[in-house]
Structures are given as structure tokens and as C-alpha cells.
PDB file of N, CA and C in Angstrom:
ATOM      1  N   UNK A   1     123.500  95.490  99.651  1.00  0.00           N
ATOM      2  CA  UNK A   1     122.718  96.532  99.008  1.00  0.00           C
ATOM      3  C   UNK A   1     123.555  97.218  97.930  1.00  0.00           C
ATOM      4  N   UNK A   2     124.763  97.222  98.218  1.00  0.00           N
ATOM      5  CA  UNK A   2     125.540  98.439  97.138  1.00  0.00           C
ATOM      6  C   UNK A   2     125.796  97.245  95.736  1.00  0.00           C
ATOM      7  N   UNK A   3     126.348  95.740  96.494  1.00  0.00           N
ATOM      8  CA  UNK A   3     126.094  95.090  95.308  1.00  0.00           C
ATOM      9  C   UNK A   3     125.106  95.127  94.295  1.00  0.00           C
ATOM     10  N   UNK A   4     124.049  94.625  94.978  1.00  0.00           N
ATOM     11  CA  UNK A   4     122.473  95.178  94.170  1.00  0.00           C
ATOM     12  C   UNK A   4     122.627  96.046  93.264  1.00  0.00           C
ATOM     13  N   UNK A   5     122.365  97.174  94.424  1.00  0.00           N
ATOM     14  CA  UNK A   5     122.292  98.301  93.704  1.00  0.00           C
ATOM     15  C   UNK A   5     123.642  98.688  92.036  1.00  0.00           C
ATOM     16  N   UNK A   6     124.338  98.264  92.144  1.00  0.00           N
ATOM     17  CA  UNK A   6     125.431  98.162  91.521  1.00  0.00           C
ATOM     18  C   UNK A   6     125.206  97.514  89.965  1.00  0.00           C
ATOM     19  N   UNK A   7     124.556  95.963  90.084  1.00  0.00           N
ATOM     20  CA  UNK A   7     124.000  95.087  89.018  1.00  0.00           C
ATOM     21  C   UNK A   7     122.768  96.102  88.459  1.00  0.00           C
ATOM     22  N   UNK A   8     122.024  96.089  89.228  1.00  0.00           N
ATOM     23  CA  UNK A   8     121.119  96.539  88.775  1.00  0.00           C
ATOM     24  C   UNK A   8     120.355  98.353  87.867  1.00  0.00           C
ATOM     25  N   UNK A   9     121.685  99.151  88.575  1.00  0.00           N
ATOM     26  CA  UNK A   9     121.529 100.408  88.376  1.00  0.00           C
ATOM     27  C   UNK A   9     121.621 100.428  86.584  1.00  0.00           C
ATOM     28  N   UNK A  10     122.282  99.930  85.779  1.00  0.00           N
ATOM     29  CA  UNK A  10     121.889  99.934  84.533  1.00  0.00           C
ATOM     30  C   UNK A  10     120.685 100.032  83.619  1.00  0.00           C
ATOM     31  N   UNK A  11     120.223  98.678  84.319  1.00  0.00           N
ATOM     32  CA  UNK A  11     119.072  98.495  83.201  1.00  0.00           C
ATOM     33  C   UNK A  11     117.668  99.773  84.455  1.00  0.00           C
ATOM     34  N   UNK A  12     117.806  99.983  85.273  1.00  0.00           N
ATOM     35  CA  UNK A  12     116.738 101.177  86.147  1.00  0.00           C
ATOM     36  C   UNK A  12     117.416 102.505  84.997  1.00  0.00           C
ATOM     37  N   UNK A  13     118.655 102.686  84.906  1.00  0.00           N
ATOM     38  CA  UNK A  13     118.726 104.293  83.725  1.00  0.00           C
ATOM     39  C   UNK A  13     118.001 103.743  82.025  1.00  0.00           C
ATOM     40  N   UNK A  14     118.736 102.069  81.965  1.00  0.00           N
ATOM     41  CA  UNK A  14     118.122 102.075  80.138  1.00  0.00           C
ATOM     42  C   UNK A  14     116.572 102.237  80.717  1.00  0.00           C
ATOM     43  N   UNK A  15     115.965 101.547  81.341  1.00  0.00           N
ATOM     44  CA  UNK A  15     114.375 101.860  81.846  1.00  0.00           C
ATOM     45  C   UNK A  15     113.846 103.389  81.975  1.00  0.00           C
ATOM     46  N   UNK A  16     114.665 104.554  82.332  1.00  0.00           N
ATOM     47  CA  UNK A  16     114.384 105.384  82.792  1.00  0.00           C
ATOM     48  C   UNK A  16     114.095 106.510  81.355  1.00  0.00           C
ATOM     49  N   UNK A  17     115.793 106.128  80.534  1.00  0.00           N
ATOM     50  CA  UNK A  17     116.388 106.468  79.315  1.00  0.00           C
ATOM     51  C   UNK A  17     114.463 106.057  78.212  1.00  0.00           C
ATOM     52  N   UNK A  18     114.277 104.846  78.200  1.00  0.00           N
ATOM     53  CA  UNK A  18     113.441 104.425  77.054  1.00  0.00           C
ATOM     54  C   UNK A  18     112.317 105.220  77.880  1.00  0.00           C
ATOM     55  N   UNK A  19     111.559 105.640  78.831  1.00  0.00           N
ATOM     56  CA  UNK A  19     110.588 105.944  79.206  1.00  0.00           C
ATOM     57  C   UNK A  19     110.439 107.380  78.922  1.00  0.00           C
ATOM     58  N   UNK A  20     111.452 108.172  79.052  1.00  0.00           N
ATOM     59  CA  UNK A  20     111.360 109.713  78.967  1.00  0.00           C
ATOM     60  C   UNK A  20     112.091 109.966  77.407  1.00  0.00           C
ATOM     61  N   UNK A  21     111.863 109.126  76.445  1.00  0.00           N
ATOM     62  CA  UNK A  21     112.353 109.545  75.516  1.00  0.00           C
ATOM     63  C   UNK A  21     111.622 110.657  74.561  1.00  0.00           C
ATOM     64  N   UNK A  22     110.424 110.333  75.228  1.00  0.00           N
ATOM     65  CA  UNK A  22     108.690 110.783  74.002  1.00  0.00           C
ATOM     66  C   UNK A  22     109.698 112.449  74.481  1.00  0.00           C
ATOM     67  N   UNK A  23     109.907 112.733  75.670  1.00  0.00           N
ATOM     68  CA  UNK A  23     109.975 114.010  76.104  1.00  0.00           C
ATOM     69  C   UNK A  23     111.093 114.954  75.611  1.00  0.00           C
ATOM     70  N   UNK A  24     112.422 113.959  75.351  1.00  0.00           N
ATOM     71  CA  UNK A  24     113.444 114.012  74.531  1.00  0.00           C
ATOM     72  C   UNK A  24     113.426 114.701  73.023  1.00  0.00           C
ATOM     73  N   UNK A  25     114.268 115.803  72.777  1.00  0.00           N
ATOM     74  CA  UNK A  25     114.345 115.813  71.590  1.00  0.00           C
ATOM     75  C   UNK A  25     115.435 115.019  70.934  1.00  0.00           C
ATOM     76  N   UNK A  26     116.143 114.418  71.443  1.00  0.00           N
ATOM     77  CA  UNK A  26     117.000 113.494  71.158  1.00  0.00           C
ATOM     78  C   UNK A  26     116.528 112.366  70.038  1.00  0.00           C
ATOM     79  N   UNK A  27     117.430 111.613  69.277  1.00  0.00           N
ATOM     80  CA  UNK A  27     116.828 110.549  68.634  1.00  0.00           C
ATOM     81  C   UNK A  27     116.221 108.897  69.365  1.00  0.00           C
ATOM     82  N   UNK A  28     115.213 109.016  69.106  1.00  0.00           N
ATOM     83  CA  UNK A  28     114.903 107.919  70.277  1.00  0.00           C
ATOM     84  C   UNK A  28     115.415 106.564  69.810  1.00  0.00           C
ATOM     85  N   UNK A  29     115.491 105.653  70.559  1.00  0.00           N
ATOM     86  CA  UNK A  29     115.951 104.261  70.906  1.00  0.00           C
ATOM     87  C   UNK A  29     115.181 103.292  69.886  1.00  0.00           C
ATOM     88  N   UNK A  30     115.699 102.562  69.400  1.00  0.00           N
ATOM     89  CA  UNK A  30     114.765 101.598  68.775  1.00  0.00           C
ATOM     90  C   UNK A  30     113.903 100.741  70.041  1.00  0.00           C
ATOM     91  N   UNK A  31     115.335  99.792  71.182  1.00  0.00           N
ATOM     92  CA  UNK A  31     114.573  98.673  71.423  1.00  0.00           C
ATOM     93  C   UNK A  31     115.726  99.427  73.028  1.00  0.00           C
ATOM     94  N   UNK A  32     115.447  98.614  73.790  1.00  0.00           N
ATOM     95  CA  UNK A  32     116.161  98.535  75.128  1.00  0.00           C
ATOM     96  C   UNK A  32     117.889  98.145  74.797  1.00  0.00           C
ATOM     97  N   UNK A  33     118.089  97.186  73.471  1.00  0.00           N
ATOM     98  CA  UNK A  33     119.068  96.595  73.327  1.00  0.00           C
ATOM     99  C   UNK A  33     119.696  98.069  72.567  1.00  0.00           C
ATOM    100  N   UNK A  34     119.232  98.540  71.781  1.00  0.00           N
ATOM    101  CA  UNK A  34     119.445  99.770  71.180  1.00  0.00           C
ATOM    102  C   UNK A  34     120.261 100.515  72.094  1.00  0.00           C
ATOM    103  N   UNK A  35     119.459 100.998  73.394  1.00  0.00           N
ATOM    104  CA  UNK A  35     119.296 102.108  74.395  1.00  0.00           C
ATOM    105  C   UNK A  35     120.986 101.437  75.264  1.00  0.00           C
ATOM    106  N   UNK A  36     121.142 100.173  75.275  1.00  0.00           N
ATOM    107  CA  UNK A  36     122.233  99.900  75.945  1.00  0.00           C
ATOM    108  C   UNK A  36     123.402 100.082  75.215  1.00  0.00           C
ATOM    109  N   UNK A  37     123.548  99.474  73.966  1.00  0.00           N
ATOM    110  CA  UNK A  37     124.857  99.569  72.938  1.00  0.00           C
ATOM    111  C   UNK A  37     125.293 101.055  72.638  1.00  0.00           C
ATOM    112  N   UNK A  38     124.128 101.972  72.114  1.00  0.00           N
ATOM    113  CA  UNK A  38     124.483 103.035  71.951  1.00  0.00           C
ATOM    114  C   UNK A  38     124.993 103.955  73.430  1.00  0.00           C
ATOM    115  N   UNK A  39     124.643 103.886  74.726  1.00  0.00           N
ATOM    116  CA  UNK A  39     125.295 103.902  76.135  1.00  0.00           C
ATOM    117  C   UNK A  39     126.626 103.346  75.913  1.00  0.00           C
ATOM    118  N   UNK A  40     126.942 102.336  75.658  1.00  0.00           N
ATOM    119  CA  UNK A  40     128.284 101.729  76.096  1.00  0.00           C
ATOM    120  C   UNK A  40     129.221 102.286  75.027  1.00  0.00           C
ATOM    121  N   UNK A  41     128.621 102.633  73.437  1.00  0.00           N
ATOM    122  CA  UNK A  41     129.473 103.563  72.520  1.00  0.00           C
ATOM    123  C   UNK A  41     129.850 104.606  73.335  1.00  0.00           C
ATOM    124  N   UNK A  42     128.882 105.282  73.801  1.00  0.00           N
ATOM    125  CA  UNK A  42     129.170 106.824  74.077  1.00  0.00           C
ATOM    126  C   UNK A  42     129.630 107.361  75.121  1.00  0.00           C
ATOM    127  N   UNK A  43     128.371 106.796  76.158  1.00  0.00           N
ATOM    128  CA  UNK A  43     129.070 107.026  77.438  1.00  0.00           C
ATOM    129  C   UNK A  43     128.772 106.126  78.132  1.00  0.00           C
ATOM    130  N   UNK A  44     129.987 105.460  78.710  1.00  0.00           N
ATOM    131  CA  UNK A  44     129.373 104.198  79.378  1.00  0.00           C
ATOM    132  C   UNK A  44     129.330 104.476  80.711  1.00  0.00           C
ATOM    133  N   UNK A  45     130.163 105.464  81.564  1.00  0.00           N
ATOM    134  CA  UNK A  45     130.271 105.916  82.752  1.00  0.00           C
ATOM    135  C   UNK A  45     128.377 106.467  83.352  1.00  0.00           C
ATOM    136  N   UNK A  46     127.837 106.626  81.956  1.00  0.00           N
ATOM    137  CA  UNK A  46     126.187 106.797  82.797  1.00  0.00           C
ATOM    138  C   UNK A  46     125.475 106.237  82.737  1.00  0.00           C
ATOM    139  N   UNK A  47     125.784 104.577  82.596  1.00  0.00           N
ATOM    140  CA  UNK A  47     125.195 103.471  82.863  1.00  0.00           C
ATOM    141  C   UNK A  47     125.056 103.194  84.599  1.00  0.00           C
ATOM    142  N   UNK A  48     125.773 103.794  85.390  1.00  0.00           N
ATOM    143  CA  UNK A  48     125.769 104.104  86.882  1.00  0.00           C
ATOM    144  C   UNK A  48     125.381 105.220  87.409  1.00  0.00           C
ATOM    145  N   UNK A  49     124.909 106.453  86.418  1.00  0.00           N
ATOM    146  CA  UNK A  49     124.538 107.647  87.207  1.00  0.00           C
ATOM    147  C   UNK A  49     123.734 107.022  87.787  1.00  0.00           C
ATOM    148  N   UNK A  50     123.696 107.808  89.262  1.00  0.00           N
ATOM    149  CA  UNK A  50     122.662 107.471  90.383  1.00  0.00           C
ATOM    150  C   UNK A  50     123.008 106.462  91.283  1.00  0.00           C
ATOM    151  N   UNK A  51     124.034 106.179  91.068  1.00  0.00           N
ATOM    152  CA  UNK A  51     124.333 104.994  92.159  1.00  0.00           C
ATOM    153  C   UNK A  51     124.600 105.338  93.672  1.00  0.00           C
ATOM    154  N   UNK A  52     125.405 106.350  93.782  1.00  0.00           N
ATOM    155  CA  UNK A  52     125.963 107.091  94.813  1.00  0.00           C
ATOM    156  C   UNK A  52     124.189 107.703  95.586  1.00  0.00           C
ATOM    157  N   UNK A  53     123.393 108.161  94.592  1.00  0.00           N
ATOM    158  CA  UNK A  53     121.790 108.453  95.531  1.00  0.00           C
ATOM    159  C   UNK A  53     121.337 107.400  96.130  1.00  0.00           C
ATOM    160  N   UNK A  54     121.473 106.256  95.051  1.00  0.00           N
ATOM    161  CA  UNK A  54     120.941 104.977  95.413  1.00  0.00           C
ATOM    162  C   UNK A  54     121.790 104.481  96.531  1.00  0.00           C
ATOM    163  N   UNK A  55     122.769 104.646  96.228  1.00  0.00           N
ATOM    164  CA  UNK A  55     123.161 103.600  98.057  1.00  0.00           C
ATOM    165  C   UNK A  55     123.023 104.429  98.850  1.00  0.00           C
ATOM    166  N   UNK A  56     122.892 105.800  99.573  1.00  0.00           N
ATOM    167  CA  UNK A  56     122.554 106.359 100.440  1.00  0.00           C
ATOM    168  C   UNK A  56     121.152 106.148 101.059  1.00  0.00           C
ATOM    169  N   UNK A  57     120.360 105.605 100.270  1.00  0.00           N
ATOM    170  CA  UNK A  57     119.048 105.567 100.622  1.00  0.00           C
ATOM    171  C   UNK A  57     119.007 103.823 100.709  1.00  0.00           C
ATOM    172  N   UNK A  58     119.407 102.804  99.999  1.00  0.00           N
ATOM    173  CA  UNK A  58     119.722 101.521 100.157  1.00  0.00           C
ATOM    174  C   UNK A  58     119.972 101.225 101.719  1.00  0.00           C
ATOM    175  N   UNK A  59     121.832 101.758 101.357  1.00  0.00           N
ATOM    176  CA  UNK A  59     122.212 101.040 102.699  1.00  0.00           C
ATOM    177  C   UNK A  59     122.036 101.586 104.120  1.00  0.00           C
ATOM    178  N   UNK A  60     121.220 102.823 104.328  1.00  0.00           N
ATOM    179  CA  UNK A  60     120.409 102.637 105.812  1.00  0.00           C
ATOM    180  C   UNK A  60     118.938 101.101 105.895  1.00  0.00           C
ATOM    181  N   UNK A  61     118.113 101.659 104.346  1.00  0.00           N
ATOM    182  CA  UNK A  61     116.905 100.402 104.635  1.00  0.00           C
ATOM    183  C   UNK A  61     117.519  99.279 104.857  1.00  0.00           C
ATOM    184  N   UNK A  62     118.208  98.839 104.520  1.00  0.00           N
ATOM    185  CA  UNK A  62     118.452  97.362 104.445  1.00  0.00           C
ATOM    186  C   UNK A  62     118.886  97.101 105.658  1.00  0.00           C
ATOM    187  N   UNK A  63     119.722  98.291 106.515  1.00  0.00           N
ATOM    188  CA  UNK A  63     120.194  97.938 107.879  1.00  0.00           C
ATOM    189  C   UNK A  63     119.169  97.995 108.716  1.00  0.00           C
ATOM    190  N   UNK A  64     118.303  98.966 108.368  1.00  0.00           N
ATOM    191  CA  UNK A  64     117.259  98.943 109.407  1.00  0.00           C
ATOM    192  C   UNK A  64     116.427  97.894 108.909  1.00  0.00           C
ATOM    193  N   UNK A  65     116.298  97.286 107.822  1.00  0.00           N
ATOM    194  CA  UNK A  65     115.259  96.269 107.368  1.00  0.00           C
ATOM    195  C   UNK A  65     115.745  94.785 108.694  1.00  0.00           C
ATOM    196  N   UNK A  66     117.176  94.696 108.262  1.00  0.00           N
ATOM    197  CA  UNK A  66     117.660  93.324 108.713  1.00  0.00           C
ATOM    198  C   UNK A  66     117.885  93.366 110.237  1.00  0.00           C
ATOM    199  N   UNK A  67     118.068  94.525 110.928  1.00  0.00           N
ATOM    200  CA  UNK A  67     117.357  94.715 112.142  1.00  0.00           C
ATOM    201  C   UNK A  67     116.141  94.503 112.534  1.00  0.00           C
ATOM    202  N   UNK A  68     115.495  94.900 112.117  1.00  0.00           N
ATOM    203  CA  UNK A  68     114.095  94.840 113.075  1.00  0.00           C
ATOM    204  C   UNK A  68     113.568  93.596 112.721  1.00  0.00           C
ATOM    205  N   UNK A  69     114.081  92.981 111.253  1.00  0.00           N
ATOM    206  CA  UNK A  69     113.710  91.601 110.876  1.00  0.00           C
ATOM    207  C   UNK A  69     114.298  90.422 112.370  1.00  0.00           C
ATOM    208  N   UNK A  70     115.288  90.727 112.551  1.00  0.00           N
ATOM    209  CA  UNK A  70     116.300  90.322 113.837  1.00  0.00           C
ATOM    210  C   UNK A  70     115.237  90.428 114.987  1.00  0.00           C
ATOM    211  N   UNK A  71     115.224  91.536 115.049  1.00  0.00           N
ATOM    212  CA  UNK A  71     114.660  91.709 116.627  1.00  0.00           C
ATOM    213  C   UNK A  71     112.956  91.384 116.341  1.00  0.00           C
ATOM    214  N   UNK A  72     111.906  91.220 115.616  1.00  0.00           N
ATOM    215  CA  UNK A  72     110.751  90.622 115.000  1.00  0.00           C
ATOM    216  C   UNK A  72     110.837  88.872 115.892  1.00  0.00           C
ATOM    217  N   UNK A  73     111.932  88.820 115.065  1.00  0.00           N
ATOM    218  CA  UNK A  73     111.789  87.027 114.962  1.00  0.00           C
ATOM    219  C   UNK A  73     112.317  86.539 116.268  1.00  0.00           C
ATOM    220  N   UNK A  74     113.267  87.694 116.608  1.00  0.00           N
ATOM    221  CA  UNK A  74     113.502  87.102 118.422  1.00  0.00           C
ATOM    222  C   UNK A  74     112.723  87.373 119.370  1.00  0.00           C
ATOM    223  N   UNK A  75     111.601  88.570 119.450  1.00  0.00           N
ATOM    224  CA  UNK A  75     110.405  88.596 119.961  1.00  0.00           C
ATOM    225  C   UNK A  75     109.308  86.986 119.942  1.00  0.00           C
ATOM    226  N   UNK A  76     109.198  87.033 118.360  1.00  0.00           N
ATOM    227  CA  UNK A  76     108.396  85.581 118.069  1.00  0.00           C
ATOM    228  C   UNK A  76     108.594  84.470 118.675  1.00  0.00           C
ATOM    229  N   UNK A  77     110.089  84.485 118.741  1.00  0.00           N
ATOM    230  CA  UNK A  77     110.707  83.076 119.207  1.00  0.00           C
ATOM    231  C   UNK A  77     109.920  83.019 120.755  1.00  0.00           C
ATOM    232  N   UNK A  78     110.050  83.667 121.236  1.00  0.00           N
ATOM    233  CA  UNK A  78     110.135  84.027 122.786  1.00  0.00           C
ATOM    234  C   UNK A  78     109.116  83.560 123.297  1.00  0.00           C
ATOM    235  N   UNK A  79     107.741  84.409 122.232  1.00  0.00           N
ATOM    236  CA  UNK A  79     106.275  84.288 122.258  1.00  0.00           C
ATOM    237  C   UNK A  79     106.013  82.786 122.096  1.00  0.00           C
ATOM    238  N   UNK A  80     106.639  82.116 120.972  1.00  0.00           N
ATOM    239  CA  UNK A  80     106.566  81.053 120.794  1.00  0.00           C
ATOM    240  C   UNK A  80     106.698  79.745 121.659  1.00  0.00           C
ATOM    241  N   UNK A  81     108.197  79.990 122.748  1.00  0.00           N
ATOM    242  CA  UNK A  81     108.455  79.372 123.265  1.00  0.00           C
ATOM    243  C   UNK A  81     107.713  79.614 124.705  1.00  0.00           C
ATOM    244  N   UNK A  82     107.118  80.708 124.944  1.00  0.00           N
ATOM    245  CA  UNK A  82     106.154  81.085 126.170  1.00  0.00           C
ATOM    246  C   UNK A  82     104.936  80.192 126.375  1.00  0.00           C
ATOM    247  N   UNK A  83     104.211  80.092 125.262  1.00  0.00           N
ATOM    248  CA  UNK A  83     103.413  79.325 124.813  1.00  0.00           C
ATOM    249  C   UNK A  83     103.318  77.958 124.651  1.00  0.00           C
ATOM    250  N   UNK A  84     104.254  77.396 124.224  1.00  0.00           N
ATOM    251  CA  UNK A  84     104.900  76.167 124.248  1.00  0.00           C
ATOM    252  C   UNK A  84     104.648  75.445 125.849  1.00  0.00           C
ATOM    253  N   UNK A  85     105.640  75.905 127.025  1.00  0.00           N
ATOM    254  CA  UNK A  85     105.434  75.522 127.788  1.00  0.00           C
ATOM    255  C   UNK A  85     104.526  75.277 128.924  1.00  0.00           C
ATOM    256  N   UNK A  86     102.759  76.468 128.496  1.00  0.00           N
ATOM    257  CA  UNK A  86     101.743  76.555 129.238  1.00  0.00           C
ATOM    258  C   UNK A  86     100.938  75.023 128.767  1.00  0.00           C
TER     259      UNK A  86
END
């Protein structure tokens, strides 16, 4: 999850950056490619704001995701194999 979250947290701020620009008095972005180059001129450190929110909320789902996915499919199995032998 933090990997993920990690790759991906960029282009979720240029996404976030080009969407709230109308609201911005700032000069707006030409293109997405715009919104990234001029980031990496200036400040490139907030190409990750939000990461630290984002994995707090990530890496519980994913543990609880790949749990219950676990315990799901070992229920099934069970059911499966109950069945099987009637």
C-alpha cells in the first residue's frame, strides 16, 4: 500500500492541482504536463503532499482487506469441500 500509494500520490495532487485551478487565483496550467514540470521547477517536495494521510488510511484497508479476503476463501474452501463429499 505505501508503495502504491507512493507511485501514485503525484499524478492524484497534478489531478487535484488541474481541477481546482478555475478556483485559484494563481496562473493556471496549460496541460497536466505543464502542471508537473512547473511542480518539479518549484516545488517538488509537493508532489507527495498527502502521503503520510494517505497511508494511514491505506495501510489499515489493505490489512483488513487481505484478511478477511483470507478468512472468505478459507470459509469457501471448507463449504466447498463439505459439499464435495455428500
Amino acid at each position: 500500500a505505501l508503495v502504491g500509494g507512493f507511485v501514485t500520490q503525484p499524478m492524484d495532487v497534478v489531478k487535484t492541482r488541474m481541477m481546482t485551478q478555475a478556483a485559484s487565483t494563481a496562473i493556471p496550467y496549460d496541460s497536466a504536463l505543464d502542471c508537473i514540470t512547473k511542480m518539479i521547477r518549484t516545488e517538488p517536495a509537493k508532489l507527495w503532499s498527502g502521503l503520510a494521510q494517505r497511508s494511514c488510511y491505506m495501510g489499515p484497508l489493505w490489512a483488513i482487506q487481505f484478511a478477511v479476503n483470507g478468512r472468505i476463501s478459507k470459509t469457501l474452501e471448507t463449504q466447498n469441500a463439505a459439499r464435495n463429499l455428500q
